[in-house]
N, C-alpha and C. Protein backbone atom coordinates (compact mmCIF):
# COMPACT_ATOMS: atom_id res chain seq x y z
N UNK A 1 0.85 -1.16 0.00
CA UNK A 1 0.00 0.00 0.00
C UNK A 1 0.90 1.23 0.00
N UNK A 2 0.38 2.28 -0.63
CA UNK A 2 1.38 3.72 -0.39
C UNK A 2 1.27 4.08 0.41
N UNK A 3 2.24 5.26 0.36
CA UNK A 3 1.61 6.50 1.82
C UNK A 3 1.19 6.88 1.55
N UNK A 4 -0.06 7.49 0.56
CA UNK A 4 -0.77 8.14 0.55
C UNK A 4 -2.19 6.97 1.40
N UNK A 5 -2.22 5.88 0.78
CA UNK A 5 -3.44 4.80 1.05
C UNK A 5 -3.04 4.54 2.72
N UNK A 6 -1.89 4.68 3.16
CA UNK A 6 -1.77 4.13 4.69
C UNK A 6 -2.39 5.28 5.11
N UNK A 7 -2.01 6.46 4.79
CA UNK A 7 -2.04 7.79 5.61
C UNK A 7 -4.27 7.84 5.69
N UNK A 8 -4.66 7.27 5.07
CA UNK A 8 -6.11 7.52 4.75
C UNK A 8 -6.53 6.47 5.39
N UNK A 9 -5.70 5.37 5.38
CA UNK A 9 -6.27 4.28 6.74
C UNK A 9 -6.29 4.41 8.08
N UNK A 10 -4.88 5.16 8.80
CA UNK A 10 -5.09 5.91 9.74
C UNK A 10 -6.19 6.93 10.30
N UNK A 11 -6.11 7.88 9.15
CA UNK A 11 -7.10 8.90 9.35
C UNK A 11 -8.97 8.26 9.33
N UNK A 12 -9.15 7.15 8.86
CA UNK A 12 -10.07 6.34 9.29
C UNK A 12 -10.29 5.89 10.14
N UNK A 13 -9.22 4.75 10.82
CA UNK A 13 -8.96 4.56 12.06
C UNK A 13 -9.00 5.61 12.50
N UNK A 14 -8.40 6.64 12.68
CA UNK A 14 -8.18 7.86 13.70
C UNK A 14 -9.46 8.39 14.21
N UNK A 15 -10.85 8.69 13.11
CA UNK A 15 -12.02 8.43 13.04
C UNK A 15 -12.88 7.60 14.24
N UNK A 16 -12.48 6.22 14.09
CA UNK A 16 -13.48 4.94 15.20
C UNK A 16 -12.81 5.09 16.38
N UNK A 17 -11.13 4.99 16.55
CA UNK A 17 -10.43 5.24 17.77
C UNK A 17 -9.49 6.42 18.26
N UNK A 18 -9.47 7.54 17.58
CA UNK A 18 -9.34 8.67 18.18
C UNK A 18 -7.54 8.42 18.16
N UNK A 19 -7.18 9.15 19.20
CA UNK A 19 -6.05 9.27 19.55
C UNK A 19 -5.46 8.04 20.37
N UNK A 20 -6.11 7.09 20.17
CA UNK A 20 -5.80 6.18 20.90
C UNK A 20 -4.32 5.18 21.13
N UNK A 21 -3.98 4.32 21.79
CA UNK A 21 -2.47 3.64 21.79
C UNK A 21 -2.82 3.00 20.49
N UNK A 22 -1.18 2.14 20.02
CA UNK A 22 -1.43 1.19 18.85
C UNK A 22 -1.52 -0.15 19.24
N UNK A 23 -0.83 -0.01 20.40
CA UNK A 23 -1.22 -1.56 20.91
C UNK A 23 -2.58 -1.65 21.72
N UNK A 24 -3.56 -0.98 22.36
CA UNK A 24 -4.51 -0.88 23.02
C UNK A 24 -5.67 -1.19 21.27
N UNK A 25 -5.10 0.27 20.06
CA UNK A 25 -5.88 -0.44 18.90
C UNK A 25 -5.37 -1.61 18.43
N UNK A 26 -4.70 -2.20 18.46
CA UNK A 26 -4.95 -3.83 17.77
C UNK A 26 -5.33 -4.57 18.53
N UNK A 27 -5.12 -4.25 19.87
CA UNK A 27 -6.31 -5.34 20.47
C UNK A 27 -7.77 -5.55 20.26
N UNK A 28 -7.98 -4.51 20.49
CA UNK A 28 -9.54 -4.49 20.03
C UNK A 28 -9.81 -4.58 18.49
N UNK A 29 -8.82 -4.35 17.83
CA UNK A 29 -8.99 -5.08 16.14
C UNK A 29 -8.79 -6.42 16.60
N UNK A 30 -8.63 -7.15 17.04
CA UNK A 30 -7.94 -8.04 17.22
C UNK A 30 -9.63 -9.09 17.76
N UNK A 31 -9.76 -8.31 18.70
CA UNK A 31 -11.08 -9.00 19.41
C UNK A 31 -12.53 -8.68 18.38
N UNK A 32 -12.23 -7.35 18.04
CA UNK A 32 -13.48 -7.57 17.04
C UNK A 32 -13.34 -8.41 16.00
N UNK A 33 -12.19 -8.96 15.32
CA UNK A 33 -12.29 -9.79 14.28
C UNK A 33 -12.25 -11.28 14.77
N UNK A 34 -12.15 -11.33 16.23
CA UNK A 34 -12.46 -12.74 16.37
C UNK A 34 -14.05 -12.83 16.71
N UNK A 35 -14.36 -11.44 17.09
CA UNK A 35 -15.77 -11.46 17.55
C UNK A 35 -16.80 -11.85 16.04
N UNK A 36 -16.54 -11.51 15.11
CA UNK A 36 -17.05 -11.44 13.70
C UNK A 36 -16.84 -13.08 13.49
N UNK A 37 -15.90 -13.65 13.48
CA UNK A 37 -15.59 -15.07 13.28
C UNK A 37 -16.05 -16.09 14.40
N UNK A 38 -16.34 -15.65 15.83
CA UNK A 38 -17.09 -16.31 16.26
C UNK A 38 -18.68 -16.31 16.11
N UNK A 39 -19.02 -15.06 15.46
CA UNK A 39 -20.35 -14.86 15.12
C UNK A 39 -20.83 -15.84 13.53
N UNK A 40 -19.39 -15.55 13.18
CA UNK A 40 -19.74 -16.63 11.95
C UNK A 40 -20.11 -17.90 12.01
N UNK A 41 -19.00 -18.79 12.98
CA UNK A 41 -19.03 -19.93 13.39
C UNK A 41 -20.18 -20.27 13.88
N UNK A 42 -21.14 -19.35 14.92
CA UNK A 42 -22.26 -19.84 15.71
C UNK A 42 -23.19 -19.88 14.31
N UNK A 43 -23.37 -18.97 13.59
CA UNK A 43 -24.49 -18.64 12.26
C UNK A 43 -24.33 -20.15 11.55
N UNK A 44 -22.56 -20.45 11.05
CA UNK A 44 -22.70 -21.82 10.10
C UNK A 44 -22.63 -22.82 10.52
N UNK A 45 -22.48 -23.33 12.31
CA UNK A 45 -22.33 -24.48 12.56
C UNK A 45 -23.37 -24.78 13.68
N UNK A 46 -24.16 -23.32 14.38
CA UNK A 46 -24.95 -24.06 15.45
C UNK A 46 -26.37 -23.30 15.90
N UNK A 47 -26.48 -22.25 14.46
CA UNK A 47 -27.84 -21.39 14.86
C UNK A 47 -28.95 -22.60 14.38
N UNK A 48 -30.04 -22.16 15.06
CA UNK A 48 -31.09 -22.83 14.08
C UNK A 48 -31.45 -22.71 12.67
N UNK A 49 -31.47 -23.65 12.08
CA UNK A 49 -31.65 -23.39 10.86
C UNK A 49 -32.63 -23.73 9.94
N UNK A 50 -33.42 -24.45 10.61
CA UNK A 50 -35.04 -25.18 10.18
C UNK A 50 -34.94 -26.62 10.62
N UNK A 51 -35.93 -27.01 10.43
CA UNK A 51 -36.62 -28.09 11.17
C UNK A 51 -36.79 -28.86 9.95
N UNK A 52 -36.66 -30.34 10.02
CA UNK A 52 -36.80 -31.28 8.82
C UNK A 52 -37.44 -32.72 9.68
N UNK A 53 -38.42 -33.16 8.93
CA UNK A 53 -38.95 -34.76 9.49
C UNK A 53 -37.80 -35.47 8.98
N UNK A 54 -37.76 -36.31 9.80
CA UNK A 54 -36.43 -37.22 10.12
C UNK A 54 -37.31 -38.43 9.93
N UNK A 55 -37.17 -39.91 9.26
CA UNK A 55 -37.38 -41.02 9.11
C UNK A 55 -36.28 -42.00 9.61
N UNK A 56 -35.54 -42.90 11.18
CA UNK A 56 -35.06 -43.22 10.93
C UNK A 56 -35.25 -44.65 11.68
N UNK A 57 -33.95 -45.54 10.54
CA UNK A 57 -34.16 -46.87 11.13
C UNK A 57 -33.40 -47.25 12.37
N UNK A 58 -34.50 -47.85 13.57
CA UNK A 58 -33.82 -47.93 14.54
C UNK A 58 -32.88 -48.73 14.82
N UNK A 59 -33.13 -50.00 13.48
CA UNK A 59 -32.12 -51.62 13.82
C UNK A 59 -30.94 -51.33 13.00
N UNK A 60 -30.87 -50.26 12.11
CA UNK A 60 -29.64 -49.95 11.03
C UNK A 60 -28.96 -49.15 11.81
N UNK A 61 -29.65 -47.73 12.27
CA UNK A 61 -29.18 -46.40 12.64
C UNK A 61 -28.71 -45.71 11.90
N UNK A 62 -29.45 -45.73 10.61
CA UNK A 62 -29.13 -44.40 9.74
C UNK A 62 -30.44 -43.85 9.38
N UNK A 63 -30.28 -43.21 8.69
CA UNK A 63 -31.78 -42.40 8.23
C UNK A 63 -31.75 -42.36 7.00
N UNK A 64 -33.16 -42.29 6.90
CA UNK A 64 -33.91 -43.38 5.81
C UNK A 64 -34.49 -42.24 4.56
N UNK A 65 -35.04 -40.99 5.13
CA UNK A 65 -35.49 -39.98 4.57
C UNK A 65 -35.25 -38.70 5.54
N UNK A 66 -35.44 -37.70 4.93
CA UNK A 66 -35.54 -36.67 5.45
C UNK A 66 -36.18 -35.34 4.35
N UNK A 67 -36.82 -34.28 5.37
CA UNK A 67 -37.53 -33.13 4.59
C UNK A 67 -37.41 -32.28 5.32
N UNK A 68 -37.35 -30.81 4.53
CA UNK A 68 -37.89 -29.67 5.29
C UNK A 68 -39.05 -29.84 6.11
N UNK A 69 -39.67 -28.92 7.25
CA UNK A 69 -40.79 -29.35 7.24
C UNK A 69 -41.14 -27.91 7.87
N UNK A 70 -42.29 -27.59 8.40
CA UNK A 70 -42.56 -26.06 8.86
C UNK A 70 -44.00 -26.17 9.79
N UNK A 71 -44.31 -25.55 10.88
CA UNK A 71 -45.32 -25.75 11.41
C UNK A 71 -46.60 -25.18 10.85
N UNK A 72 -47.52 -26.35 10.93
CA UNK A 72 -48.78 -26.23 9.73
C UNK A 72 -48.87 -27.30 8.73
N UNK A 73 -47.81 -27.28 8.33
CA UNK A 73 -47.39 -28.66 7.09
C UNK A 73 -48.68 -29.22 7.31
N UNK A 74 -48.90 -30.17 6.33
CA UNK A 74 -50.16 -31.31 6.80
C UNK A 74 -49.07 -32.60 5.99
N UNK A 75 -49.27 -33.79 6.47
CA UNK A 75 -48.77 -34.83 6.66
C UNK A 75 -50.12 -35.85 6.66
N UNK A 76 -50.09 -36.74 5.34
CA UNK A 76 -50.99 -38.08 5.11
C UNK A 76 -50.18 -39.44 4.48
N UNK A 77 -50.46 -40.21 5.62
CA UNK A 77 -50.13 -41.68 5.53
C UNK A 77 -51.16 -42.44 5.17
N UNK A 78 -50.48 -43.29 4.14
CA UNK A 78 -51.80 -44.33 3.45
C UNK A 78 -51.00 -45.89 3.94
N UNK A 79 -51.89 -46.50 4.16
CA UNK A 79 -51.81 -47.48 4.66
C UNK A 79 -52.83 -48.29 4.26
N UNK A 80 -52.72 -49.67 3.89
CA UNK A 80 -53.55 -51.03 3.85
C UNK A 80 -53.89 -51.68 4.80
N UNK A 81 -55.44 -52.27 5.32
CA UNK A 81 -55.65 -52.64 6.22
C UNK A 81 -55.30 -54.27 6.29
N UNK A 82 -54.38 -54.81 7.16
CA UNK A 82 -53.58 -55.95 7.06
C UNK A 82 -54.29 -56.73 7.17
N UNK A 83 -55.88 -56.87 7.23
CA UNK A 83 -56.78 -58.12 7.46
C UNK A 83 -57.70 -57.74 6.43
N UNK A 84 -58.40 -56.72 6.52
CA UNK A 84 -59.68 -56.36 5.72
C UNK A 84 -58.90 -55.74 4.20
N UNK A 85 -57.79 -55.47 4.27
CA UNK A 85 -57.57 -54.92 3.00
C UNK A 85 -57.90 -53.60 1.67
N UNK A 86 -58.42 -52.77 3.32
CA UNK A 86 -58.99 -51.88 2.60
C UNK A 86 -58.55 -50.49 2.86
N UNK A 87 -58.09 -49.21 2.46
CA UNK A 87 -57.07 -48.25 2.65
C UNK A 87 -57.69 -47.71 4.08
N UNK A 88 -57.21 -47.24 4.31
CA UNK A 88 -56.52 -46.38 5.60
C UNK A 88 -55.65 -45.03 5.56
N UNK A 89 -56.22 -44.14 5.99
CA UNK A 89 -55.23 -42.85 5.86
C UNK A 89 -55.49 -41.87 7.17
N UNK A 90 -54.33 -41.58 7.40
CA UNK A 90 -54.16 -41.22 8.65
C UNK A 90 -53.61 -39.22 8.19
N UNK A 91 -54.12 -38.40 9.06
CA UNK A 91 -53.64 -36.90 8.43
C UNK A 91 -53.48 -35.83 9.69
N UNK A 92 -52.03 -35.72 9.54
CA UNK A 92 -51.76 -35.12 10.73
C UNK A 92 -51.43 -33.73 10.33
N UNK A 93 -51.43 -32.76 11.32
CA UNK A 93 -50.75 -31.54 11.08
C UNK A 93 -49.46 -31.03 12.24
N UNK A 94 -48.33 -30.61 11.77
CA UNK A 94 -47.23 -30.42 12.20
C UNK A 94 -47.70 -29.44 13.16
N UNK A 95 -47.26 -29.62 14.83
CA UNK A 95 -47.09 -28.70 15.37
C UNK A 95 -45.85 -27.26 15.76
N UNK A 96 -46.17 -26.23 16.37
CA UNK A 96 -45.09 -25.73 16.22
C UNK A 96 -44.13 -26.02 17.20
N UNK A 97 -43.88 -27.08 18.36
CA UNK A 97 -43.57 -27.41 18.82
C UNK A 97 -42.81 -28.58 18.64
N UNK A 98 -43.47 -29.32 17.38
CA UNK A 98 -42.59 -30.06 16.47
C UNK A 98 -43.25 -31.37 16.58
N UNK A 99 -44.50 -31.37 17.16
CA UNK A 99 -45.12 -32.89 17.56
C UNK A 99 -45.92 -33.06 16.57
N UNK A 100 -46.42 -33.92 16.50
CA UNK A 100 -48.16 -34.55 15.49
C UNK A 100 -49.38 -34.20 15.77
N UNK A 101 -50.15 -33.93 15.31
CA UNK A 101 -51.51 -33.70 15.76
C UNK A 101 -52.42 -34.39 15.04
N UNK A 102 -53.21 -35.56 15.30
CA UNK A 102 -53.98 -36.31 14.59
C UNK A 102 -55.46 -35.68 14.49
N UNK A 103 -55.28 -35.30 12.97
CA UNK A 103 -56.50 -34.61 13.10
C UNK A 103 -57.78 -35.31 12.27
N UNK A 104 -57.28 -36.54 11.49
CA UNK A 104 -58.64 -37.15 11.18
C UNK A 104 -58.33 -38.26 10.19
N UNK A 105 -58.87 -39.17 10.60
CA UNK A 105 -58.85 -40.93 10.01
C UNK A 105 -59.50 -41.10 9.30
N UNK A 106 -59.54 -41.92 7.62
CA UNK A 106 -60.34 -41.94 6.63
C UNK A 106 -60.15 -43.64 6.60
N UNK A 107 -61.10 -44.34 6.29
CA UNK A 107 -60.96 -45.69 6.28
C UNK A 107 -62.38 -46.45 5.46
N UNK A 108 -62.07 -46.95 4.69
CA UNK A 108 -63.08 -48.01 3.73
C UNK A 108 -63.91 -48.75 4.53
N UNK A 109 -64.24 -48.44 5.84
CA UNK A 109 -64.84 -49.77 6.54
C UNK A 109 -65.11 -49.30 8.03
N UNK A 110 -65.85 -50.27 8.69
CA UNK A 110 -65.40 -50.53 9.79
C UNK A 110 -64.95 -51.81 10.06
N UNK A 111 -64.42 -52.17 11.29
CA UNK A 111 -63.84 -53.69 11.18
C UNK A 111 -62.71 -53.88 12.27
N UNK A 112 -61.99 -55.22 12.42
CA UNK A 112 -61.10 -55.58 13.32
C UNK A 112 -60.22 -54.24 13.45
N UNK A 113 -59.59 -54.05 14.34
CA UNK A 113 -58.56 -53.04 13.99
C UNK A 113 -59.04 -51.64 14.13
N UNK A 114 -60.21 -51.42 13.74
CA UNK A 114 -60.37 -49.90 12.95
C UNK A 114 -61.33 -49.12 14.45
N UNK A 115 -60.81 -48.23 14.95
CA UNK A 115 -61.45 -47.43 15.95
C UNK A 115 -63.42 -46.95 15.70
N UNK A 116 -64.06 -47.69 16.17
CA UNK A 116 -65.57 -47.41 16.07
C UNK A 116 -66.03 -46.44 16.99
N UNK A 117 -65.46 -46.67 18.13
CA UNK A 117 -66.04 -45.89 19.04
C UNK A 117 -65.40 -44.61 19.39
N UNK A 118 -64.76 -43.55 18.46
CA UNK A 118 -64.09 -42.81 18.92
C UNK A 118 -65.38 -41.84 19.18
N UNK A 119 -65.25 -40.49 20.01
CA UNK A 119 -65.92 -39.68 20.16
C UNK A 119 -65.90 -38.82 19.34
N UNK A 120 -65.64 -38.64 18.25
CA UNK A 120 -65.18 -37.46 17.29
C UNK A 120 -66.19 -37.51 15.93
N UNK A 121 -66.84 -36.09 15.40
CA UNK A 121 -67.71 -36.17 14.40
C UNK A 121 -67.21 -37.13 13.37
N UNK A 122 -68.59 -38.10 12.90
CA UNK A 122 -67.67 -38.97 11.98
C UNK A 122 -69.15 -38.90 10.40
N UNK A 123 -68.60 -39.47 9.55
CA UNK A 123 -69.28 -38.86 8.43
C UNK A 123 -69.04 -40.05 7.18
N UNK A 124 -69.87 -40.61 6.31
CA UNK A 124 -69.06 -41.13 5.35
C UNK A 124 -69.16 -40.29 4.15
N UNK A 125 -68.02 -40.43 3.23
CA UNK A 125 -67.96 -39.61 2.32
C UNK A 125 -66.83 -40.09 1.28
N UNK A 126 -67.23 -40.46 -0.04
CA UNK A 126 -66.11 -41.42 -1.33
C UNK A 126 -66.12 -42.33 -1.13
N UNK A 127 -66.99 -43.54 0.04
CA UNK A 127 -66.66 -44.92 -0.14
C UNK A 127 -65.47 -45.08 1.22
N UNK A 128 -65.45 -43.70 2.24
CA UNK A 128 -64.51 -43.70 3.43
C UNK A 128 -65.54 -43.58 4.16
N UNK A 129 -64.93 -43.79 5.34
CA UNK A 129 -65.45 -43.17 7.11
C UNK A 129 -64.57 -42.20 7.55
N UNK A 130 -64.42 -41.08 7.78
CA UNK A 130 -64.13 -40.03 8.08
C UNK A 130 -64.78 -39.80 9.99
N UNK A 131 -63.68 -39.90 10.35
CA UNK A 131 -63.38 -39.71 11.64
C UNK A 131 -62.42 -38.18 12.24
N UNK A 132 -62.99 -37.47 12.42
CA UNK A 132 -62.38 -35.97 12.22
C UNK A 132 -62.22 -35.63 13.58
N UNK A 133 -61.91 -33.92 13.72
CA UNK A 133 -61.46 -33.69 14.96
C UNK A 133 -60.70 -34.50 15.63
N UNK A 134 -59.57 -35.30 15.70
CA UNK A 134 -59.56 -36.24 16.79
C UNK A 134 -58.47 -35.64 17.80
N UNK A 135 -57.65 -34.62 17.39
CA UNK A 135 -56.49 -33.56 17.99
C UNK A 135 -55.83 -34.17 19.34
N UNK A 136 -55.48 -35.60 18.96
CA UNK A 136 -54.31 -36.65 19.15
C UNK A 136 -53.08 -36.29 19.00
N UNK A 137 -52.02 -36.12 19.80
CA UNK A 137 -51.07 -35.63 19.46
C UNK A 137 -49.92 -36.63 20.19
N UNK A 138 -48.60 -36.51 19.04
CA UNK A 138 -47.70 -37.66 18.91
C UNK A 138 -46.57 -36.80 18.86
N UNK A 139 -45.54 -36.88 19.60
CA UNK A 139 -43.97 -36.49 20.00
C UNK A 139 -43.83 -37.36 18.91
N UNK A 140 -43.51 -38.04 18.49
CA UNK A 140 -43.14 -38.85 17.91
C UNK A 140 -43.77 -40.24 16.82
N UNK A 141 -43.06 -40.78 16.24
CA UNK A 141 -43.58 -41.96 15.44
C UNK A 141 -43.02 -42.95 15.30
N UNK A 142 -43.43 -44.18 16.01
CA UNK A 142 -42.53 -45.43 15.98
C UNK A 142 -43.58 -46.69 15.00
N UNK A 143 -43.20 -46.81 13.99
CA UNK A 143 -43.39 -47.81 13.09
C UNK A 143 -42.80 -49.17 13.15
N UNK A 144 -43.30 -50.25 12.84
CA UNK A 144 -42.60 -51.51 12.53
C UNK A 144 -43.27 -51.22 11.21
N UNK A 145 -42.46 -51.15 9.92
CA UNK A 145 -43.36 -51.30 8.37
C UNK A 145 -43.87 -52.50 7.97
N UNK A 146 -44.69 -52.79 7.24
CA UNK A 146 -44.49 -53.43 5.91
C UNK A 146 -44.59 -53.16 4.58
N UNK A 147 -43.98 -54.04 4.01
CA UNK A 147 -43.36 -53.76 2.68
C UNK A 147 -44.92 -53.85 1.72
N UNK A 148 -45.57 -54.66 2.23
CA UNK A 148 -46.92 -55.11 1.52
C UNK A 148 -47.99 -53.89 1.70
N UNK A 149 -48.01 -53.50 3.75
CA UNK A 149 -49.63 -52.85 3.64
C UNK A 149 -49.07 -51.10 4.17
N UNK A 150 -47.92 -51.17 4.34
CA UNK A 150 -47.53 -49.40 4.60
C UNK A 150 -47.37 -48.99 3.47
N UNK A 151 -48.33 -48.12 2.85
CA UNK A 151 -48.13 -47.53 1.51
C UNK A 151 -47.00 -45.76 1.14
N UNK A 152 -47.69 -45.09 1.56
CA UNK A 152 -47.02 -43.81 1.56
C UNK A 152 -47.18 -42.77 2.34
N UNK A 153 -45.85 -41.55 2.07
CA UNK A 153 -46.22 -40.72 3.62
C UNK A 153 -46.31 -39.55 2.16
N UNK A 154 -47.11 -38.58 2.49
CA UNK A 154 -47.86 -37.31 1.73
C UNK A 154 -47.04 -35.64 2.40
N UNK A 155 -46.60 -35.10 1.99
CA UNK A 155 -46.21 -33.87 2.44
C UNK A 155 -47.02 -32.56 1.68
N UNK A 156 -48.15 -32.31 2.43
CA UNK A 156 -48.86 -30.95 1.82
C UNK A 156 -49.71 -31.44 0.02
N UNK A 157 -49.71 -32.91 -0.05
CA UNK A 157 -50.54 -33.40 -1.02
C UNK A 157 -49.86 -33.79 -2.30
N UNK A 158 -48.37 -33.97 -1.55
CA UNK A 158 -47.49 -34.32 -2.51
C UNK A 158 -46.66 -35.76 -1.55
N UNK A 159 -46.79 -36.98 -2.25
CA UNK A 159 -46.16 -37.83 -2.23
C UNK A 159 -44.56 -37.71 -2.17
N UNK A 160 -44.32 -38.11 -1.02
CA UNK A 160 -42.55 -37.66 -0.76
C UNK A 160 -41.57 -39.13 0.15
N UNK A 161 -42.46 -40.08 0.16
CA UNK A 161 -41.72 -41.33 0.45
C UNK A 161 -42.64 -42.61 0.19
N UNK A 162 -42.41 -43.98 0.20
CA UNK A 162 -43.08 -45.01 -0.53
C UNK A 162 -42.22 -46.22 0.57
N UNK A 163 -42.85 -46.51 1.98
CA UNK A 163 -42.22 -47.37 3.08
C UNK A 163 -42.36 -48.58 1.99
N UNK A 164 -43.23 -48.53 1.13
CA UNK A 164 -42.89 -50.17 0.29
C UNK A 164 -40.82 -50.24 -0.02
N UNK A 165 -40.49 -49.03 -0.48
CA UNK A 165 -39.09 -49.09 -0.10
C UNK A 165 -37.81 -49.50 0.85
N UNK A 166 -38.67 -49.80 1.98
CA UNK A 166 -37.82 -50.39 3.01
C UNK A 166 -38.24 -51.76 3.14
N UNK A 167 -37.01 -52.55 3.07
CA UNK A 167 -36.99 -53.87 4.05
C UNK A 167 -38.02 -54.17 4.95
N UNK A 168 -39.25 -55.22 4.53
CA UNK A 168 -40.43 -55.54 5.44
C UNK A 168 -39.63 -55.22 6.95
N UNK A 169 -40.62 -55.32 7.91
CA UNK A 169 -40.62 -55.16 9.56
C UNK A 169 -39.53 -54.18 9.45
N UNK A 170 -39.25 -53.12 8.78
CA UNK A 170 -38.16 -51.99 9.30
C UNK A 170 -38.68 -50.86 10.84
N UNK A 171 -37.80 -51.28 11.61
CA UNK A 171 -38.28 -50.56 12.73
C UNK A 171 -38.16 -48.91 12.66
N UNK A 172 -38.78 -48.02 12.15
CA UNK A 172 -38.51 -46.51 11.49
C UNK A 172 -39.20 -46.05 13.42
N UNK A 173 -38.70 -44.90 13.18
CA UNK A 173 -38.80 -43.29 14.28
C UNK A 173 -38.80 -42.10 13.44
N UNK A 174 -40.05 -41.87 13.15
CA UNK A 174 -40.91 -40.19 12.58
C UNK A 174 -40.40 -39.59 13.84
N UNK A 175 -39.65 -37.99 13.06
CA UNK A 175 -39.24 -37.16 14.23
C UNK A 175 -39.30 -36.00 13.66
N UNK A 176 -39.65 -34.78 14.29
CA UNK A 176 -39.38 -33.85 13.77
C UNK A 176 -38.00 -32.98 14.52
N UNK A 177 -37.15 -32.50 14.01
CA UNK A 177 -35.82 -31.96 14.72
C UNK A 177 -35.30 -30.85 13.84
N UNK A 178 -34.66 -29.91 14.79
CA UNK A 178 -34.00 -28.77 14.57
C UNK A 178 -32.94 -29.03 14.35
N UNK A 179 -32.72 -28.66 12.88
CA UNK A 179 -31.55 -28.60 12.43
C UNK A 179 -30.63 -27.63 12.66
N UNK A 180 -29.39 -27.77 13.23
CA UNK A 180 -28.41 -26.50 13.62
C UNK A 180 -27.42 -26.38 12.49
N UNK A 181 -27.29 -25.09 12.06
CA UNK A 181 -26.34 -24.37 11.13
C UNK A 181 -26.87 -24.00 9.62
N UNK A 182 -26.36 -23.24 9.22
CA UNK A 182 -27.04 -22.73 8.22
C UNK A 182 -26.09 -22.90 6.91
N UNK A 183 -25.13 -23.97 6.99
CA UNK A 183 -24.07 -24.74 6.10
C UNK A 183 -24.06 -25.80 6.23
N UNK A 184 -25.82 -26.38 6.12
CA UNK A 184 -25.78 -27.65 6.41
C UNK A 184 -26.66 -28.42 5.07
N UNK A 185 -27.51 -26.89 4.13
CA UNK A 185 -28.11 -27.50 2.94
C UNK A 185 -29.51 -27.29 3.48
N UNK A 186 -29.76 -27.45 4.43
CA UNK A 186 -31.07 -27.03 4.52
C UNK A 186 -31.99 -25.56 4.81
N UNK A 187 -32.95 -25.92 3.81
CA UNK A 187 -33.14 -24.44 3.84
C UNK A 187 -34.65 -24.22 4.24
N UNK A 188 -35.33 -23.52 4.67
CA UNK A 188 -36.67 -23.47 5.48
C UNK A 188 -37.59 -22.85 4.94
C-alpha cells in the first residue's frame, strides 16, 4: 500500500479510535475480528436453521429420509388394512412445537382393527369413514413397516416417500428436529 493509502487508513482509524495507543488499537482489532468469526461460526455451525422430518431406522441407525418441514405442514399416511384390506389414511398436522396432531382418520370400513367408538364427528364420504377432529397428538412416530400394507407418507398433497421401499418389519422413528447451522443445505 502507499503513503498516501496508509495515511487515509489511519485517518479512518483515527475516526473509530481517536487518539488512541497502537497496541490498546490492535487489540480491540484483534477481538473484534475474532468477535465477527465467532459470530460466523455460531451462524454456520450451530444457529437454528429449520426443522426437517427425520425417518429413521432404529435396527440400522441411519436415516432413511428426510424433509424440510414447517409448522402447519399437513402430513398423510396411506396405509392397507392388514386383514380387511382396505385403505386407511391417517392426516396429521405439524405442530409448532414439532409434535403430530392427529387430526382425522379416513378408512373403507369398519372392522377388526379400525377405531368405532371414537368420540369425534364422523361422516361417510367417497366410499370412506371419516373420523375428524380427533387432535391426538404424537412427539413422535414409531413404526414396525411393511413392505406389503404401509403404503405412503404425503407432504402438503405431494407424495414424498413409498415405506414399500424399506426392508419388510423396518423398525422406522418419525421425528421432527432442529436442524443446527445454516451450512448444512437445509433451507426453510
Amino acid at each position: 500500500m502507499s503513503a498516501a493509502g496508509d495515511d487515509a487508513v489511519s485517518r479512518g482509524l483515527g475516526i473509530v479510535f481517536g487518539n488512541m495507543d497502537k497496541r490498546l488499537r490492535g487489540a480491540l482489532l484483534a477481538v473484534l475480528a475474532l468477535a465477527l468469526l465467532g459470530g460466523f461460526v455460531w451462524w454456520a455451525f450451530f444457529a437454528p436453521a429449520g426443522k426437517v422430518l427425520r425417518l429413521y431406522d432404529r435396527d440400522r441407525e441411519t436415516v432413511v429420509f428426510s424433509v424440510p418441514i414447517h409448522t402447519g405442514d399437513k402430513l398423510k399416511l396411506e396405509i392397507e388394512h392388514s386383514f380387511e384390506h382396505i385403505p386407511w389414511y391417517e392426516f396429521y398436522t405439524v405442530r409448532e412445537d414439532g409434535a403430530f396432531n392427529l387430526d382425522a382418520i379416513a378408512v373403507a370400513g369398519y372392522g377388526a382393527g379400525i377405531p368405532a367408538e371414537m368420540d369425534v364427528p364422523t361422516r361417510v364420504a367417497d366410499g370412506l369413514v371419516w373420523m375428524e377432529d380427533i387432535d391426538s397428538v404424537f412427539p413422535y412416530f414409531s413404526w414396525i413397516t411393511s413392505a406389503t400394507y404401509m403404503k405412503g407418507l404425503s407432504l402438503n398433497g405431494e407424495e414424498v416417500f413409498d415405506f414399500r421401499s424399506l426392508p419388510d418389519a423396518s423398525r422406522i422413528r418419525g421425528e421432527i428436529i432442529t436442524v443446527r447451522g445454516n451450512l448444512t443445505g437445509v433451507r426453510s
